[in-house]
Protein backbone atom coordinates (compact mmCIF):
# COMPACT_ATOMS: atom_id res chain seq x y z
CA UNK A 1 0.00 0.00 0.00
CA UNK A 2 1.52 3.48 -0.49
CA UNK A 3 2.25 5.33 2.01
CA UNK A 4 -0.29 7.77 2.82
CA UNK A 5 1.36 11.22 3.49
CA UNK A 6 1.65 14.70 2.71
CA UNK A 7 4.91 16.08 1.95
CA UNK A 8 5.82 19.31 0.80
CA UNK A 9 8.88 20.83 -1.19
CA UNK A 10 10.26 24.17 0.10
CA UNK A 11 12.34 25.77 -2.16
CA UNK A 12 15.26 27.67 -1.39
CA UNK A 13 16.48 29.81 -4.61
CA UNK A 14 19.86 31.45 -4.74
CA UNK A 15 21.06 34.39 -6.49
CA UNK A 16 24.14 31.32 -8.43
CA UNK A 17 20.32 29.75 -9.52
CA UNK A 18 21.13 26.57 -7.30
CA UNK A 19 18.44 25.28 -5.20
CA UNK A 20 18.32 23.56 -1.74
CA UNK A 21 15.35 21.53 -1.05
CA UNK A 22 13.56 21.05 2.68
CA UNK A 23 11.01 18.49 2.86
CA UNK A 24 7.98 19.69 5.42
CA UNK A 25 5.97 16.94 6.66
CA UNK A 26 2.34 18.61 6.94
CA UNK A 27 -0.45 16.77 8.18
CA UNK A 28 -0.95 13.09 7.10
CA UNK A 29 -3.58 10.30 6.74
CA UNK A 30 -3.47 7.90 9.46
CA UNK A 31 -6.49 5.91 8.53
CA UNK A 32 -9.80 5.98 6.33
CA UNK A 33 -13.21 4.52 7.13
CA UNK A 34 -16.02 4.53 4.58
CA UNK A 35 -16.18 7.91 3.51
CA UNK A 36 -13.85 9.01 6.27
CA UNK A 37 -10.30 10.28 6.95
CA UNK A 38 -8.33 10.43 10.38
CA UNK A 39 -5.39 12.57 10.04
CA UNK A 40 -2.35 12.50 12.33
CA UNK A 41 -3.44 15.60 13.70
CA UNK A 42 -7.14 14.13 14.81
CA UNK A 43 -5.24 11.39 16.69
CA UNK A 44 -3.02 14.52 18.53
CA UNK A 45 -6.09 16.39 18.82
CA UNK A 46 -7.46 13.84 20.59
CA UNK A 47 -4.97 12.84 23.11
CA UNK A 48 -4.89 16.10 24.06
CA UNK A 49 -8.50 16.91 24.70
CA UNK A 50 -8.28 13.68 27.17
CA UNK A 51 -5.59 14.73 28.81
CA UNK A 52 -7.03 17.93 29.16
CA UNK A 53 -9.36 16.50 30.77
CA UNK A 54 -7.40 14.87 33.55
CA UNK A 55 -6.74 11.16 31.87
CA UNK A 56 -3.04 9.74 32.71
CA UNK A 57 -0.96 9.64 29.18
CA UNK A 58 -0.03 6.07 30.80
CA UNK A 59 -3.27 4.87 29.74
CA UNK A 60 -3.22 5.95 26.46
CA UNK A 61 -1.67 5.39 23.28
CA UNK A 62 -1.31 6.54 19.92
CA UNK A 63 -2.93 2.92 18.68
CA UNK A 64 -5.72 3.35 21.25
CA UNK A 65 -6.72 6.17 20.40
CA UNK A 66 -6.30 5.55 16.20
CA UNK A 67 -8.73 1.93 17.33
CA UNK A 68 -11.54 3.99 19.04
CA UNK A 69 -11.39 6.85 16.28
CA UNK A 70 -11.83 4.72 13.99
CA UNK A 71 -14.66 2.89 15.45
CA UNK A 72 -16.48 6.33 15.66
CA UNK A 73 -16.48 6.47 11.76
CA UNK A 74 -17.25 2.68 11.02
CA UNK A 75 -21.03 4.09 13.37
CA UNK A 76 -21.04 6.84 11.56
CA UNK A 77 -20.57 5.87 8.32
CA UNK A 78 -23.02 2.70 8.67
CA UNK A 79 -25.94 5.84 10.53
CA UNK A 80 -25.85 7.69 7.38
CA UNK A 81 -26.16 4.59 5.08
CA UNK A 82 -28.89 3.21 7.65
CA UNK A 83 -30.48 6.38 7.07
CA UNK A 84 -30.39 7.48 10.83
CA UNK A 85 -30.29 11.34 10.89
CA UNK A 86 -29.03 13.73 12.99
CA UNK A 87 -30.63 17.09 11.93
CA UNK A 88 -28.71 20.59 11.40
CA UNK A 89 -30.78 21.99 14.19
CA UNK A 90 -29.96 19.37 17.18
CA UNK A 91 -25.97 19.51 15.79
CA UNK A 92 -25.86 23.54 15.81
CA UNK A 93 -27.93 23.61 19.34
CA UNK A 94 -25.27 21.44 20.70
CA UNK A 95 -22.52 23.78 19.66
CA UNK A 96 -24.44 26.93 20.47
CA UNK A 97 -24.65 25.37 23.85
CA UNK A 98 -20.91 24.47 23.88
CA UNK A 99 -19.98 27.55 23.33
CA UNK A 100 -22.28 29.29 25.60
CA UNK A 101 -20.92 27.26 28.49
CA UNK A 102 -17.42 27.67 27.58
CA UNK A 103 -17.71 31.39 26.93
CA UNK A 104 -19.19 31.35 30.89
CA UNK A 105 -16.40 29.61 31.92
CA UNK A 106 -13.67 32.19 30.45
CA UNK A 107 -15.59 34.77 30.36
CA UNK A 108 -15.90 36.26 26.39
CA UNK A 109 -15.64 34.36 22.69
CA UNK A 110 -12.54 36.59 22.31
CA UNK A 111 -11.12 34.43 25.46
CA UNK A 112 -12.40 31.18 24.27
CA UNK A 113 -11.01 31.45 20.72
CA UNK A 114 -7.49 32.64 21.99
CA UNK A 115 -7.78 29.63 24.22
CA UNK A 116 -8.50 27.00 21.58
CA UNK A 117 -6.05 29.08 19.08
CA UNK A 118 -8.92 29.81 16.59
CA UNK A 119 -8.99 32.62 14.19
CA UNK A 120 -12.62 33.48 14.58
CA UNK A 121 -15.68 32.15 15.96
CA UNK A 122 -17.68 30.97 12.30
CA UNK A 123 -13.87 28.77 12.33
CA UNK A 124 -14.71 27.62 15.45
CA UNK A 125 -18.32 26.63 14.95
CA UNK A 126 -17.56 24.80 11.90
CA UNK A 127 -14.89 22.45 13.65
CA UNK A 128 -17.80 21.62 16.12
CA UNK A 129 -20.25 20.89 14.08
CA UNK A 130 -18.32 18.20 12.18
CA UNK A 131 -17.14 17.02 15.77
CA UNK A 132 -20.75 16.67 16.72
CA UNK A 133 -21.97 15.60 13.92
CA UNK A 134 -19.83 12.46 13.90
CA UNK A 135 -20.40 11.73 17.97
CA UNK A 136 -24.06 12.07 17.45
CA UNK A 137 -24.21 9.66 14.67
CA UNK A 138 -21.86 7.34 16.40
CA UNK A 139 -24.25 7.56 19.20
CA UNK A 140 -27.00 6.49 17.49
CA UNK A 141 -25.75 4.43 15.65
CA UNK A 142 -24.67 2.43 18.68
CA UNK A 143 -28.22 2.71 20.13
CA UNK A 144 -29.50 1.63 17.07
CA UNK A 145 -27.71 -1.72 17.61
CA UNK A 146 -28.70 -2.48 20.96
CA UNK A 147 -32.45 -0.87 21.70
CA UNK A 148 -34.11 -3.90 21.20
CA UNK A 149 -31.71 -6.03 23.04
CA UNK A 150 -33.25 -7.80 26.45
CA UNK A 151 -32.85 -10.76 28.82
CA UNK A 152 -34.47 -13.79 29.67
CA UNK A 153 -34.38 -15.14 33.37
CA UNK A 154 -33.09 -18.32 31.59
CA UNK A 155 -30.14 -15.95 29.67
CA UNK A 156 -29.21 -14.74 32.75
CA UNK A 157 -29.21 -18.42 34.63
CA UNK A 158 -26.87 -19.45 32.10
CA UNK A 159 -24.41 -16.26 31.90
CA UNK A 160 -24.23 -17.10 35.75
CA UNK A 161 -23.87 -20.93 35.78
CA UNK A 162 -21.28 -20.67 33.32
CA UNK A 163 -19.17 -18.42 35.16
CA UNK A 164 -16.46 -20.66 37.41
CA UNK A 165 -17.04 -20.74 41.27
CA UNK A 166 -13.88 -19.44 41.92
CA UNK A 167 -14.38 -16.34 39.90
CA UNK A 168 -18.13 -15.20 40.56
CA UNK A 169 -18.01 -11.58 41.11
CA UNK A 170 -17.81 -10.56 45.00
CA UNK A 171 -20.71 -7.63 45.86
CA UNK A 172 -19.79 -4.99 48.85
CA UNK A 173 -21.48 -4.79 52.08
CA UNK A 174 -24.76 -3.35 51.71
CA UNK A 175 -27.47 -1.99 53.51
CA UNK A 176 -31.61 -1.44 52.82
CA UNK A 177 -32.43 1.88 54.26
CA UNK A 178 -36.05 3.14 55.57
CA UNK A 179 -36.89 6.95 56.03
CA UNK A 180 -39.77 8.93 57.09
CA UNK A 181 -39.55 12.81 56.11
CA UNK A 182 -41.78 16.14 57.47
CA UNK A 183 -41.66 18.07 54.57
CA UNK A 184 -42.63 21.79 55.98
CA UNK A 185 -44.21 24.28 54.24
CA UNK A 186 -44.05 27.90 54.24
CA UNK A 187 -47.73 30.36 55.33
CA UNK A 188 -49.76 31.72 52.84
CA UNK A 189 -48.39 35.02 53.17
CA UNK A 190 -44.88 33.92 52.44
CA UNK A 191 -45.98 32.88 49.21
CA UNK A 192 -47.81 35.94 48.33
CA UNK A 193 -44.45 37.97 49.06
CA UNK A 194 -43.04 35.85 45.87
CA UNK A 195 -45.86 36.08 43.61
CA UNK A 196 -45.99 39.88 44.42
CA UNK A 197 -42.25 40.33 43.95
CA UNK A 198 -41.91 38.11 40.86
CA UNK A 199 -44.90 40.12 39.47
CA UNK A 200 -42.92 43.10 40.12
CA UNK A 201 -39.95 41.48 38.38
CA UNK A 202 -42.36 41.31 35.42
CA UNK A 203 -43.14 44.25 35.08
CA UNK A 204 -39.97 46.07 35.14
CA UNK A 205 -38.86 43.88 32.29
CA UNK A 206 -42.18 44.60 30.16
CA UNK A 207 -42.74 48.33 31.32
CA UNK A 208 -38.94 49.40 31.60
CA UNK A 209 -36.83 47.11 29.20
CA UNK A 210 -35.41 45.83 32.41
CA UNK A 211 -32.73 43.15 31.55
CA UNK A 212 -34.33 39.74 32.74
CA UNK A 213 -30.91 38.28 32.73
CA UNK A 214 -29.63 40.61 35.18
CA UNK A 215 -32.74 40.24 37.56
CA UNK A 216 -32.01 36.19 37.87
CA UNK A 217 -28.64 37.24 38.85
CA UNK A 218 -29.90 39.45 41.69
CA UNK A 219 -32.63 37.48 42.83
CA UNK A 220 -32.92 33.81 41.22
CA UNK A 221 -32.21 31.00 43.92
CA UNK A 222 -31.62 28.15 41.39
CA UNK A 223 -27.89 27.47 41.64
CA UNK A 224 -27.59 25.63 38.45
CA UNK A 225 -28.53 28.66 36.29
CA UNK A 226 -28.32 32.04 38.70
CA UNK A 227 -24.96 32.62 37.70
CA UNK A 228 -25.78 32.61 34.34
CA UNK A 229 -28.83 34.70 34.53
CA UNK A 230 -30.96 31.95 34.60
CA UNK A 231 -30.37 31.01 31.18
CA UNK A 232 -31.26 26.76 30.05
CA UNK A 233 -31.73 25.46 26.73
CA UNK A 234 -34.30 22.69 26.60
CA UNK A 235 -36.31 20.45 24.90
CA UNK A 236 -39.82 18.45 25.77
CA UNK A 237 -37.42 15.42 26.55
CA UNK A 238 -35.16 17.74 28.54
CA UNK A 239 -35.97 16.31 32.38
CA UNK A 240 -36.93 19.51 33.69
CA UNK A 241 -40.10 19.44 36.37
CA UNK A 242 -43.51 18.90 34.11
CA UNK A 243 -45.51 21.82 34.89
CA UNK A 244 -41.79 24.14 33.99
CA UNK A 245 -41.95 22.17 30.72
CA UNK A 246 -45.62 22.70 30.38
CA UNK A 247 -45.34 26.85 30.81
CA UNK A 248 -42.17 27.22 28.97
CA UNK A 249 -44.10 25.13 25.81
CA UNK A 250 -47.34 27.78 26.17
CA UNK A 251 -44.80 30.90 25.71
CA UNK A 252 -44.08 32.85 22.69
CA UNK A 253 -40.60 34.25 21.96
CA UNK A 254 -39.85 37.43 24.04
CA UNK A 255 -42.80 36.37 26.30
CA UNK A 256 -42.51 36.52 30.38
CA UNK A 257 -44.91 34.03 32.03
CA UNK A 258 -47.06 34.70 35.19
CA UNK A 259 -45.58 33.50 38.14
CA UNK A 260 -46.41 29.98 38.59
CA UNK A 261 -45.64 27.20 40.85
CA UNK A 262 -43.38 23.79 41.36
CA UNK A 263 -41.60 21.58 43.66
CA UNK A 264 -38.99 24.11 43.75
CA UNK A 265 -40.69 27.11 44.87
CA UNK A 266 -41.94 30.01 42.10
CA UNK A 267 -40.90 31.07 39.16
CA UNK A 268 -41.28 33.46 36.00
CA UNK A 269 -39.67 32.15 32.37
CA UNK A 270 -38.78 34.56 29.98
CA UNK A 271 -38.46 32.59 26.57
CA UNK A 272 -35.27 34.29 24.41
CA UNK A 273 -35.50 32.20 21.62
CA UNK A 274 -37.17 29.55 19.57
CA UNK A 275 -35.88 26.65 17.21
CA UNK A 276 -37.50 24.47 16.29
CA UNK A 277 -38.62 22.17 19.25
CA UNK A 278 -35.87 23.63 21.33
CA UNK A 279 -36.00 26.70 24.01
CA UNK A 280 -33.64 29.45 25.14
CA UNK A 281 -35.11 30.83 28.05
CA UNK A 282 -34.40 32.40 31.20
CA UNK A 283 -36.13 31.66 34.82
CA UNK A 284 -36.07 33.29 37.92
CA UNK A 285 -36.56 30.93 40.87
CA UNK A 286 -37.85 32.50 44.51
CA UNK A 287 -38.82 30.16 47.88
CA UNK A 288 -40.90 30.89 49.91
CA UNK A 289 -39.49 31.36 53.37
CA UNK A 290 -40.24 28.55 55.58
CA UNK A 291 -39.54 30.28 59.52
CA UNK A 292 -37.78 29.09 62.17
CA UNK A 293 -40.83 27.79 64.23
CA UNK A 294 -42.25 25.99 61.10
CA UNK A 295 -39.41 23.88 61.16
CA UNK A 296 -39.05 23.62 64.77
CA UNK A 297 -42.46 22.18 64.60
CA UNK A 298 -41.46 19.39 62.05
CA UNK A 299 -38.63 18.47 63.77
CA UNK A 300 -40.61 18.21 67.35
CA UNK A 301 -43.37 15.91 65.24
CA UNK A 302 -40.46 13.76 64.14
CA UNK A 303 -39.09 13.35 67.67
CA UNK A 304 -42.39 12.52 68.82
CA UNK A 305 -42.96 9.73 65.88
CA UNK A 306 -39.59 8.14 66.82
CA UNK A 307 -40.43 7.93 70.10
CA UNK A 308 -43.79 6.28 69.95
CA UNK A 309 -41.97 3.85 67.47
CA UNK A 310 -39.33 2.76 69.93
CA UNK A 311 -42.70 2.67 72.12
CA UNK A 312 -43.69 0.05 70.09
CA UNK A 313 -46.94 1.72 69.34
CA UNK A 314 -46.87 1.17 65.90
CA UNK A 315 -43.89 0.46 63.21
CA UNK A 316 -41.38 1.73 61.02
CA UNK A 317 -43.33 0.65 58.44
CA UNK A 318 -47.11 2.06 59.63
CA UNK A 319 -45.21 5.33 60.85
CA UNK A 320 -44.21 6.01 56.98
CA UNK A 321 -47.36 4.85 55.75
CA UNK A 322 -49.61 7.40 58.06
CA UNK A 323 -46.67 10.24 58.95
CA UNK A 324 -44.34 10.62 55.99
CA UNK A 325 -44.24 13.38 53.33
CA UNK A 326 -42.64 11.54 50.97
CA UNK A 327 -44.89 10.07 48.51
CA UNK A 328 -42.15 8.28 46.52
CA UNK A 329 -41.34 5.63 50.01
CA UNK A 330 -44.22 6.35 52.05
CA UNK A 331 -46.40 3.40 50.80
CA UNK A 332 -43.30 1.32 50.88
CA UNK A 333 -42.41 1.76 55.00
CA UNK A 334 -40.67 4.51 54.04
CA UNK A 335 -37.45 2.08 52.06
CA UNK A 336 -35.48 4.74 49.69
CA UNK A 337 -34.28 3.16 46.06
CA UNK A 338 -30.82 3.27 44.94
CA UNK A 339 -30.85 5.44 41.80
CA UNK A 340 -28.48 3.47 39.70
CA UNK A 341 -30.30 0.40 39.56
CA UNK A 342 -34.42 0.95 41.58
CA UNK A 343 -33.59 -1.65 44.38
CA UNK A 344 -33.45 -1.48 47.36
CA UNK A 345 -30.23 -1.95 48.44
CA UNK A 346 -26.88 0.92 48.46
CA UNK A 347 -23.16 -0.69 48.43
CA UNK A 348 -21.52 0.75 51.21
CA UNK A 349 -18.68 1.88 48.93
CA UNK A 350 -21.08 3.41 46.24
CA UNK A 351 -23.35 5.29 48.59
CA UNK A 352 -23.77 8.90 48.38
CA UNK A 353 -21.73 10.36 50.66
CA UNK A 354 -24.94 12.21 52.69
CA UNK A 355 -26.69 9.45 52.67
CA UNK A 356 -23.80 7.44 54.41
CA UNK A 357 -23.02 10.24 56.97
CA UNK A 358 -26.44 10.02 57.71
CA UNK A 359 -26.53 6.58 58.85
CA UNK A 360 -23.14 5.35 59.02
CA UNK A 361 -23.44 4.54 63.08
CA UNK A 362 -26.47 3.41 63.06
CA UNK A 363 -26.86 -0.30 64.92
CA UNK A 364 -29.79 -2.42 64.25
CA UNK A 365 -33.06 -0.96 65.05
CA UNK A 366 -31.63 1.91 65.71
CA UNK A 367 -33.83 4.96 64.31
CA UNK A 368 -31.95 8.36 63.87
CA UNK A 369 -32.75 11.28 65.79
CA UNK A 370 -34.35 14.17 63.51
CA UNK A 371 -31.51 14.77 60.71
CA UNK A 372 -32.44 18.56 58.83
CA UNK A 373 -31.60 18.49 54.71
CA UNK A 374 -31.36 20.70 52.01
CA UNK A 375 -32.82 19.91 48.55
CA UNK A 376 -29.91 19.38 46.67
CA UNK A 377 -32.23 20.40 43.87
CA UNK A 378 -32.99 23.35 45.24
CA UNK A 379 -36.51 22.65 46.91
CA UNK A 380 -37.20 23.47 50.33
CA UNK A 381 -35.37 21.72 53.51
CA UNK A 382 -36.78 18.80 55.23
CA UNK A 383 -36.45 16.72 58.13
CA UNK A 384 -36.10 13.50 58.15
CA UNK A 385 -35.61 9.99 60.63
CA UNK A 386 -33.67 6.82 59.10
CA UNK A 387 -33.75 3.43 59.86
CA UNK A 388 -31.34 0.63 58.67
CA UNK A 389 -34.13 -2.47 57.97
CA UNK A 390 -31.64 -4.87 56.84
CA UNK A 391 -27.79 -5.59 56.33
CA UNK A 392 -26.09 -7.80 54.04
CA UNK A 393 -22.43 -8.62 54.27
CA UNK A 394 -19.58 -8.40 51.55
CA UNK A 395 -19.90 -12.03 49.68
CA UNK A 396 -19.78 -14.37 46.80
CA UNK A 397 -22.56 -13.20 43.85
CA UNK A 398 -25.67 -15.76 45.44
CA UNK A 399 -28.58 -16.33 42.44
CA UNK A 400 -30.88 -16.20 44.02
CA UNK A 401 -30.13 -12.91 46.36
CA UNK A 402 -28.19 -10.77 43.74
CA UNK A 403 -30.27 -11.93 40.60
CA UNK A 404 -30.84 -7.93 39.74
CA UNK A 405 -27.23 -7.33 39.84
CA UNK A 406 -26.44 -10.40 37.93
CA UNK A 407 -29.43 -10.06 35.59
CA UNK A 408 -27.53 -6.42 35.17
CA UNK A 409 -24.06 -8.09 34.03
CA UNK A 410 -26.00 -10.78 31.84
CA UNK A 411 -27.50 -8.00 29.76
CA UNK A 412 -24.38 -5.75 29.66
CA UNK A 413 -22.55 -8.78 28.34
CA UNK A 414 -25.11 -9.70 25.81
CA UNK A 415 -24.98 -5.48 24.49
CA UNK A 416 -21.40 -6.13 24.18
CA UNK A 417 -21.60 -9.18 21.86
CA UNK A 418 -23.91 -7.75 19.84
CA UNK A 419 -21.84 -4.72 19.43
CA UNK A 420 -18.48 -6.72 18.63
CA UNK A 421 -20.48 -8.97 15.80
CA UNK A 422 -22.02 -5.46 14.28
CA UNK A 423 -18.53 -4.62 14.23
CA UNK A 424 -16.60 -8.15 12.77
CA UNK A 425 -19.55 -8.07 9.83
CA UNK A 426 -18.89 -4.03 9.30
CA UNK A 427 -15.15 -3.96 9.01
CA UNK A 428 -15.66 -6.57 6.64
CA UNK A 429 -17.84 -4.92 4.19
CA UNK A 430 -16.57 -1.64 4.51
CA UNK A 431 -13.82 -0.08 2.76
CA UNK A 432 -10.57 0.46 5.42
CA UNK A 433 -7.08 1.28 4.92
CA UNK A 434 -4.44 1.95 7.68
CA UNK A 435 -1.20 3.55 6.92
CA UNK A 436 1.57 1.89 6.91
CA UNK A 437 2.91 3.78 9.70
CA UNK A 438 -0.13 2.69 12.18
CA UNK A 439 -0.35 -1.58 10.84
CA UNK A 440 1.98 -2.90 14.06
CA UNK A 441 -0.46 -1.49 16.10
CA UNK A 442 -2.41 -4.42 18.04
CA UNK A 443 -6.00 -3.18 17.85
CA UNK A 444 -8.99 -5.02 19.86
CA UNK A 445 -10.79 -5.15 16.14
CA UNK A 446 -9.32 -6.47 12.68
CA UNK A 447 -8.87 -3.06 11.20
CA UNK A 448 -6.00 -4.38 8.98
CA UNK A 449 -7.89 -6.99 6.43
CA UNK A 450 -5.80 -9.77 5.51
C-alpha cells in the first residue's frame, strides 16, 4: 500500500540559480473509514482533549486512540447509510450550547477562541459541528444496535452458571435503608411575598426594558442557572419538572410568564429564543421562606414519631405509611431506592456520601434522631428519621439474592456481543485502509484486512 502522506517541497532559490530543497511533513492520513479520513493531527487532537481533561498519558496510546477513532467512523458511516439522521438543528444547538458554556467559563468568545487558538468564531463553529456531527451519529448508531436487546431469566441463569465458582463476582457490604420525612411548608403570606415580587420582576422587564438576565442574577435561587442569569436550553425530553416544561411550551418568543408554581418554589420564564422544538429561556426561581418555628415544629413531630416507634406503638413501616411526606417511600415503610439500579439496596462503597453520613453509626433498630436536609435540587429543607431495615455482608454473587445485579451483568454482556459482531460483519464490508505507519499497532478489532 503506499504510504499515505503529505509532503511538501520548500524551495530555497539562490542568487548562483542553485536550489536547496527542505522536505515539510504537513499533516498526514493515518487511517480511512467509509467515507472518512483520520489525520495524524485528529489522533493529537485527541490525546490532548483527554488529557485535558485529567486522563493519565499512561493509559493511552497513539494505537488506542487511532482503534476507538476509527470505530467512531465505522457508526457513523453505517448511521448515514442506515439512514439514521441527525438534523442541522440538534448539531448547531449542541454547539451553540458548547460555546455558551465555555464562553461562561472564560468569560468572552474573544477568550475562548485565543484559548483554543482559533482565528474566529464561524472557524470555530464549523470544527464543532463536524465534531458533533460524527459523535451524534456514532451515538445512534450504537443505540440503534442495541435498543431492542433484552434478557431472559433463563439468559441470565446461564451467563451465571457458566461463570467458574472461583471467579463469581464478589458484591460490597450493603445496607436497605427506611426513612420517614416532614416536609414543611411555608404560610400563605410567604408565598404571596413571591408572587408579588416576581410580578414586580415582570413588570420592570415589560414596562422598563429591564434586563431579565440581570434580575435572575440578583434574585434567582436556582444554583444551576443564577450565575448565568438563569439562562437553560431545553427540549420536551429535557428532564426539567412537568408543569416548567408545560409553561415554557405555552410561551411565545420574548414572552414573560405569570408566576407559577413547582416543587422548587416560584418562578417566572422569559423565553429568548425559539428553534425548532428547542427553548432558550431564562427563569427566575424565589422560595418561599419557611420560619424558624415551622421547622421547629417538624422536627418536634419527628421526635415525637420516633419515640412512639421505639414505644412500640406502631412500626417503622405504619409510621411512613400514616406520617411521611414523601410520597415516593411512604407506601413502601418509608425504604429509599438506589438510583443506579431501583432496588433497594446501596453498596456501602457506592453510597452517596450524605446518605452514608447520615446513617453510618447506626446499629440495628436503631432509628436516627431528627436529621435537617437541604434539597440538593434546590426545593425546600426537610427533616427527616432513618432506619437501617436490613444488612447484608460483603460475599460471593448468590442467584438467588443478587439476581438484579447479575441479571444487570447478563444483559451488559449480551450489548457487548452484539456490538463486537455489528462490528466483525462491518469492518468486513466496509472499505478500510491503515497507513503503513499505524499496521503494528495491536488493535482489539481487525482493522487491517488480511
Amino acid at each position: 500500500m503506499e504510504q499515505m502522506e503529505a509532503v511538501a517541497e520548500a524551495t530555497n532559490v539562490r542568487k548562483d540559480s542553485s536550489n536547496n530543497f527542505k522536505r515539510v511533513k504537513l499533516d498526514g492520513i493515518a487511517a480511512v473509514v467509509g467515507d472518512y479520513v483520520i489525520l495524524d493531527s485528529d489522533i493529537e487532537k485527541t490525546l490532548i482533549d483527554l488529557k485535558s481533561q485529567g486522563a493519565s498519558a499512561e493509559d493511552i496510546s497513539h494505537c488506542s486512540l487511532l482503534g476507538k477513532l476509527m470505530e467512531d467512523r465505522l457508526y457513523a458511516n453505517q448511521a448515514v447509510q442506515d439512514s439514521i439522521l441527525v438534523s442541522d438543528d440538534e448539531v448547531n444547538a449542541t454547539g451553540d450550547r458548547q460555546l455558551q458554556s465555555l464562553v461562561q467559563q472564560i468569560g468572552s468568545m474573544e477568550k475562548v477562541l485565543k484559548y483554543y487558538k482559533k482565528e474566529d468564531e464561524a472557524s470555530f463553529r464549523e470544527e464543532l459541528y463536524k465534531i458533533n456531527k460524527l459523535r451524534m451519529l456514532s451515538e445512534r448508531m450504537q443505540q440503534d444496535i442495541i435498543k431492542e436487546i433484552e434478557i431472559t431469566p433463563e439468559e441470565v441463569r446461564q451467563f451465571f452458571n457458566k461463570i467458574p465458582v472461583e471467579e463469581r463476582p464478589v458484591f460490597g457490604a450493603e445496607l436497605e435503608i427506611a426513612q420517614i420525612t416532614k416536609e414543611p411548608e411555608p404560610s400563605e403570606e410567604e408565598k404571596q411575598k413571591v408572587i408579588d415580587k416576581l410580578n414586580q420582576i415582570k413588570a420592570d422587564v415589560e414596562d422598563n426594558d429591564a434586563s431579565f438576565s440581570v434580575k435572575a442574577i440578583l434574585y434567582s435561587q436556582d444554583p444551576g442557572s443564577k450565575s448565568k442569569g438563569g439562562f437553560y436550553s431545553i427540549t420536551k425530553d429535557t428532564g426539567f419538572d412537568k408543569t416548567f416544561k408545560d409553561v415554557a411550551f405555552s410561551l411565545k418568543e420574548g414572552e414573560v410568564s405569570e408566576p407559577f408554581e413547582t416543587i422548587f418554589g416560584y418562578h417566572i420564564i422569559y423565553i429568548e429564543k425559539i428553534r425548532g422544538q428547542e427553548l432558550d429561556l431564562r427563569h427566575i426561581l424565589i422560595q418561599p421562606e419557611i420560619s424558624q418555628d415551622v421547622l421547629e415544629e417538624a422536627k418536634q413531630e419527628l421526635d415525637s414519631i420516633r419515640q412512639k416507634i421505639i414505644n412500640n406503638e406502631f412500626t417503622f413501616a405504619e409510621a411512613a405509611l400514616n406520617f411521611s411526606d414523601e410520597k415516593e417511600t411512604k407506601f413502601d415503610g418509608g425504604l429509599l431506592r438506589n438510583p443506579q439500579d431501583f432496588s433497594s439496596r446501596f453498596e456501602l462503597t457506592k453510597m452517596d456520601p450524605t446518605l452514608y453520613n447520615q446513617v453510618q453509626g447506626l446499629k440495628d433498630n436503631e432509628i436516627t434522631h431528627p436529621v435537617l436536609e437541604q434539597d440538593p435540587r434546590g426545593g425546600a429543607p426537610k427533616y427527616k428519621i432513618l432506619k437501617i431495615t436490613n444488612r447484608f455482608d460483603e460475599h460471593v454473587a448468590d442467584f438467588a439474592k443478587d439476581y438484579t445485579k447479575i441479571q444487570e451483568l447478563a444483559l451488559t454482556e449480551k450489548k457487548y456481543n452484539a456490538i463486537k459482531k455489528w462490528m466483525d460483519e462491518h469492518i468486513k464490508d466496509t472499505y478500510i485502509s491503515v497507513n503503513d505507519d499505524n499496521k503494528d499497532c495491536e488493535f482489539a478489532n481487525n482493522w487491517i484486512k488480511e
